[in-house]
N, C-alpha and C. Protein backbone atom coordinates (compact mmCIF):
# COMPACT_ATOMS: atom_id res chain seq x y z
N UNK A 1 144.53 85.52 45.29
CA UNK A 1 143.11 85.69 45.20
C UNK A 1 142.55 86.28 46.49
N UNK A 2 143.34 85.74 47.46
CA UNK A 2 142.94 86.63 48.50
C UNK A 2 142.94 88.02 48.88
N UNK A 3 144.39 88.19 48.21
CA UNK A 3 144.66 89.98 48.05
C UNK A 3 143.22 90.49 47.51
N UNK A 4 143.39 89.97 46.55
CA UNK A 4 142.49 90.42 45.53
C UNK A 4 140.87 90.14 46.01
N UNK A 5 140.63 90.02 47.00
CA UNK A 5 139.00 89.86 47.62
C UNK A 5 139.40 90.56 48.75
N UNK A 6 140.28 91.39 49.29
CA UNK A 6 140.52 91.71 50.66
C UNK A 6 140.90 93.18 50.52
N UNK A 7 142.20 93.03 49.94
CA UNK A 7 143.03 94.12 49.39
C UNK A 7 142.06 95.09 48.96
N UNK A 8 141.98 94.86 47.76
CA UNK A 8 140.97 95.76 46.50
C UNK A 8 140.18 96.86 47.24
N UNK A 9 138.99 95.92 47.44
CA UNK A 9 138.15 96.62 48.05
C UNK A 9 138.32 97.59 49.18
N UNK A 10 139.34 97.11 50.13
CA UNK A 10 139.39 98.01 51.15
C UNK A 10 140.11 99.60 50.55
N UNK A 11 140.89 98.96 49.57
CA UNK A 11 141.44 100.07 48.74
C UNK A 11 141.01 101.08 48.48
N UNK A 12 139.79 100.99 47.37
CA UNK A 12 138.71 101.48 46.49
C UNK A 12 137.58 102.06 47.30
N UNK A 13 137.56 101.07 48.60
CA UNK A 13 136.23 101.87 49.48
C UNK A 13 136.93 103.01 50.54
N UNK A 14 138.07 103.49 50.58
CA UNK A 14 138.56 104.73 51.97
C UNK A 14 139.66 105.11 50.66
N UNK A 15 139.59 104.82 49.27
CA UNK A 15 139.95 106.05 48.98
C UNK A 15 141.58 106.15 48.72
N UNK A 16 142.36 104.78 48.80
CA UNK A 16 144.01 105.21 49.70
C UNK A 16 144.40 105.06 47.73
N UNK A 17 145.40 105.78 48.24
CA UNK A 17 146.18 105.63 46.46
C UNK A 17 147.66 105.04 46.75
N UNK A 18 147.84 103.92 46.39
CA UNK A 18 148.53 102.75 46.55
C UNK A 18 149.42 102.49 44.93
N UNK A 19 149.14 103.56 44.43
CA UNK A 19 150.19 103.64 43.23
C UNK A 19 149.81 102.22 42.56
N UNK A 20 148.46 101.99 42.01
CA UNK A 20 148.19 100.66 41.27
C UNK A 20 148.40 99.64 42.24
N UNK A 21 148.46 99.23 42.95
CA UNK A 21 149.69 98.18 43.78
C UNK A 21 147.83 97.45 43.72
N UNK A 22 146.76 97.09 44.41
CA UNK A 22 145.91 96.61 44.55
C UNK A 22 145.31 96.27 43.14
N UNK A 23 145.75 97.19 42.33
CA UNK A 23 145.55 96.26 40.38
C UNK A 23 146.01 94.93 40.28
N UNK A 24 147.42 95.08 41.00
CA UNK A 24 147.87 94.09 40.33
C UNK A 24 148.78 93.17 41.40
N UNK A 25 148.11 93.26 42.55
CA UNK A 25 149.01 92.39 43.51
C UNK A 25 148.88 91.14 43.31
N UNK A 26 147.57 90.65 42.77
CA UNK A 26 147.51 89.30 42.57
C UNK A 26 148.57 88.57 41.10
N UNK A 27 148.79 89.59 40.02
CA UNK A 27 149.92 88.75 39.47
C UNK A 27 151.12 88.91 39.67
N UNK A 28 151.47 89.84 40.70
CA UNK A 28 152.67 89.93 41.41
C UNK A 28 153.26 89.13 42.09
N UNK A 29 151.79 88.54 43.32
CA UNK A 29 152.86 87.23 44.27
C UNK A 29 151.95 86.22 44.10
N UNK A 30 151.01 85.70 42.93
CA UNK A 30 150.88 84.60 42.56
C UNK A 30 152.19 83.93 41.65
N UNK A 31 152.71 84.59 40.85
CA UNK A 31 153.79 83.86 40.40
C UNK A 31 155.09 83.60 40.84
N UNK A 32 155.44 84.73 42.10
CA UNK A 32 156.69 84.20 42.41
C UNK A 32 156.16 83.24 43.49
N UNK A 33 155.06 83.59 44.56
CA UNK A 33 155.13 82.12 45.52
C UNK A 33 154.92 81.42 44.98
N UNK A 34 154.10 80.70 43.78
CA UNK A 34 153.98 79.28 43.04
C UNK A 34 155.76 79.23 42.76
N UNK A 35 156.32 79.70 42.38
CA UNK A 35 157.71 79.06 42.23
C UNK A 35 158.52 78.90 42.98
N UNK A 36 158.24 79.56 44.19
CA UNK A 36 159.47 80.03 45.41
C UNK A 36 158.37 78.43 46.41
N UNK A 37 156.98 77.86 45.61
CA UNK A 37 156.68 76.98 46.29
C UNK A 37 157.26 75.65 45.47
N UNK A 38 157.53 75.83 44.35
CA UNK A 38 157.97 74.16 43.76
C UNK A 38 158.93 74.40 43.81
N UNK A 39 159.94 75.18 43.98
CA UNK A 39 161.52 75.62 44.52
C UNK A 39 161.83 74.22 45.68
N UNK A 40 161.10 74.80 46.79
CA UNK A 40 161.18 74.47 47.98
C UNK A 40 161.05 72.63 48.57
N UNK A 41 160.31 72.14 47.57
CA UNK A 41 160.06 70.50 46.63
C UNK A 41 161.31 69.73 46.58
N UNK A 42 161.76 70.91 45.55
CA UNK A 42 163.11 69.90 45.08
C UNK A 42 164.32 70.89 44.62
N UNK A 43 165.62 70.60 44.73
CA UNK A 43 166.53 71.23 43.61
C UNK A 43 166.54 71.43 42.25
N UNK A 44 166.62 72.51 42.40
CA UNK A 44 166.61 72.60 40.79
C UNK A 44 167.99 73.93 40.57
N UNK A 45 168.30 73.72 39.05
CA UNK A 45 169.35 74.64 38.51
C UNK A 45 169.09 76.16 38.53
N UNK A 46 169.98 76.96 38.12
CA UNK A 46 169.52 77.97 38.09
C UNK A 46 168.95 78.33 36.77
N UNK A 47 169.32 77.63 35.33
CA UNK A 47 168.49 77.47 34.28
C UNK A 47 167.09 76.63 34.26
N UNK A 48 167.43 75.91 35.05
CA UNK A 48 165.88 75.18 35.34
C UNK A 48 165.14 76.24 36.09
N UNK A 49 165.22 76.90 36.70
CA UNK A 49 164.59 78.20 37.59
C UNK A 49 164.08 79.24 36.77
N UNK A 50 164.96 79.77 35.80
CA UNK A 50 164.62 80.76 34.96
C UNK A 50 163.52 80.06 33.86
N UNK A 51 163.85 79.00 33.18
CA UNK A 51 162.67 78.49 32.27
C UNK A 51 161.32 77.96 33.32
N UNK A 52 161.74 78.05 34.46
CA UNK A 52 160.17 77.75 35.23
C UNK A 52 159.29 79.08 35.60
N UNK A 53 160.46 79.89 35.83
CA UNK A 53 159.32 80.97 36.05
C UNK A 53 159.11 81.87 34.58
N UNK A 54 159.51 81.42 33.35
CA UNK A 54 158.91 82.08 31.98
C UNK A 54 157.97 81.10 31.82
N UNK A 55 158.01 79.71 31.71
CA UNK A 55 156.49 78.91 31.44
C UNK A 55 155.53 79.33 32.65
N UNK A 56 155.68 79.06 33.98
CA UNK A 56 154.72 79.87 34.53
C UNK A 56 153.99 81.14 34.70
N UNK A 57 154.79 82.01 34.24
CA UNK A 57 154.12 83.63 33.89
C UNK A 57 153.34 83.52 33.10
N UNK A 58 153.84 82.70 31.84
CA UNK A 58 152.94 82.34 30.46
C UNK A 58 152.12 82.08 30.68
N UNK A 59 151.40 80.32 31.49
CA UNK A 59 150.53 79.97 31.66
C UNK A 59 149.77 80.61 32.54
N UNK A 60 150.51 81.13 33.59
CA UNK A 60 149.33 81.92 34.69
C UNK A 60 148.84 83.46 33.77
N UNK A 61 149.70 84.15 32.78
CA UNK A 61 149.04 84.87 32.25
C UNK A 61 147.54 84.61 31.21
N UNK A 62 147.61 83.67 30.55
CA UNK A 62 146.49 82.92 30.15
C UNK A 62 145.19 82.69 30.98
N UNK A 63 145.76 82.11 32.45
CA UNK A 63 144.64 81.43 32.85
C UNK A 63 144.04 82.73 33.72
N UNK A 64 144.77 83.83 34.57
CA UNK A 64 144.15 84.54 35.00
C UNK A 64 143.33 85.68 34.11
N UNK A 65 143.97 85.78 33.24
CA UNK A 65 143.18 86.74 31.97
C UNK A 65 141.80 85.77 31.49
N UNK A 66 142.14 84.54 31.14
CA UNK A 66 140.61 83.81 30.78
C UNK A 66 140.07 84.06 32.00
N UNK A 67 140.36 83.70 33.20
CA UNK A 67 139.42 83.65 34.32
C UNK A 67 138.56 85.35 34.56
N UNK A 68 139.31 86.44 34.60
CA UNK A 68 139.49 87.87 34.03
C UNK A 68 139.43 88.04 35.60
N UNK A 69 140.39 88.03 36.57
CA UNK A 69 140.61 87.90 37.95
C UNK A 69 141.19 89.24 38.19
């Protein structure tokens, strides 16, 4: 969210062409640091890893689209 109040704008106001990258930085490293942050918590498998970051894409795709971020 911060990208995305910082980033953006500076983007959009001088003009720079960043190949989309300021579209969409916020669902880029909102989902891997939320996982690379409950990673870091506890052990987990490497199948437990993969089904955490498909339910989290899911749900963060939901909630940032309702929010329309």
């Amino acid at each position: 969210m911060i990208l995305n109040a910082l980033y953006r704008p500076y983007i959009y106001e001088n003009e720079i062409n960043d190949f989309g990258l300021a579209d969409t930085i916020g669902s880029l490293v909102s989902v891997i640091g939320f996982c690379f942050f409950i990673w870091g918590l506890k052990d987990y498998s490497n199948i437990e890893k993969n089904k955490q970051i498909i339910l989290v894409t899911i749900i963060y795709a939901f909630v940032w689209e309702f929010l329309d971020m």
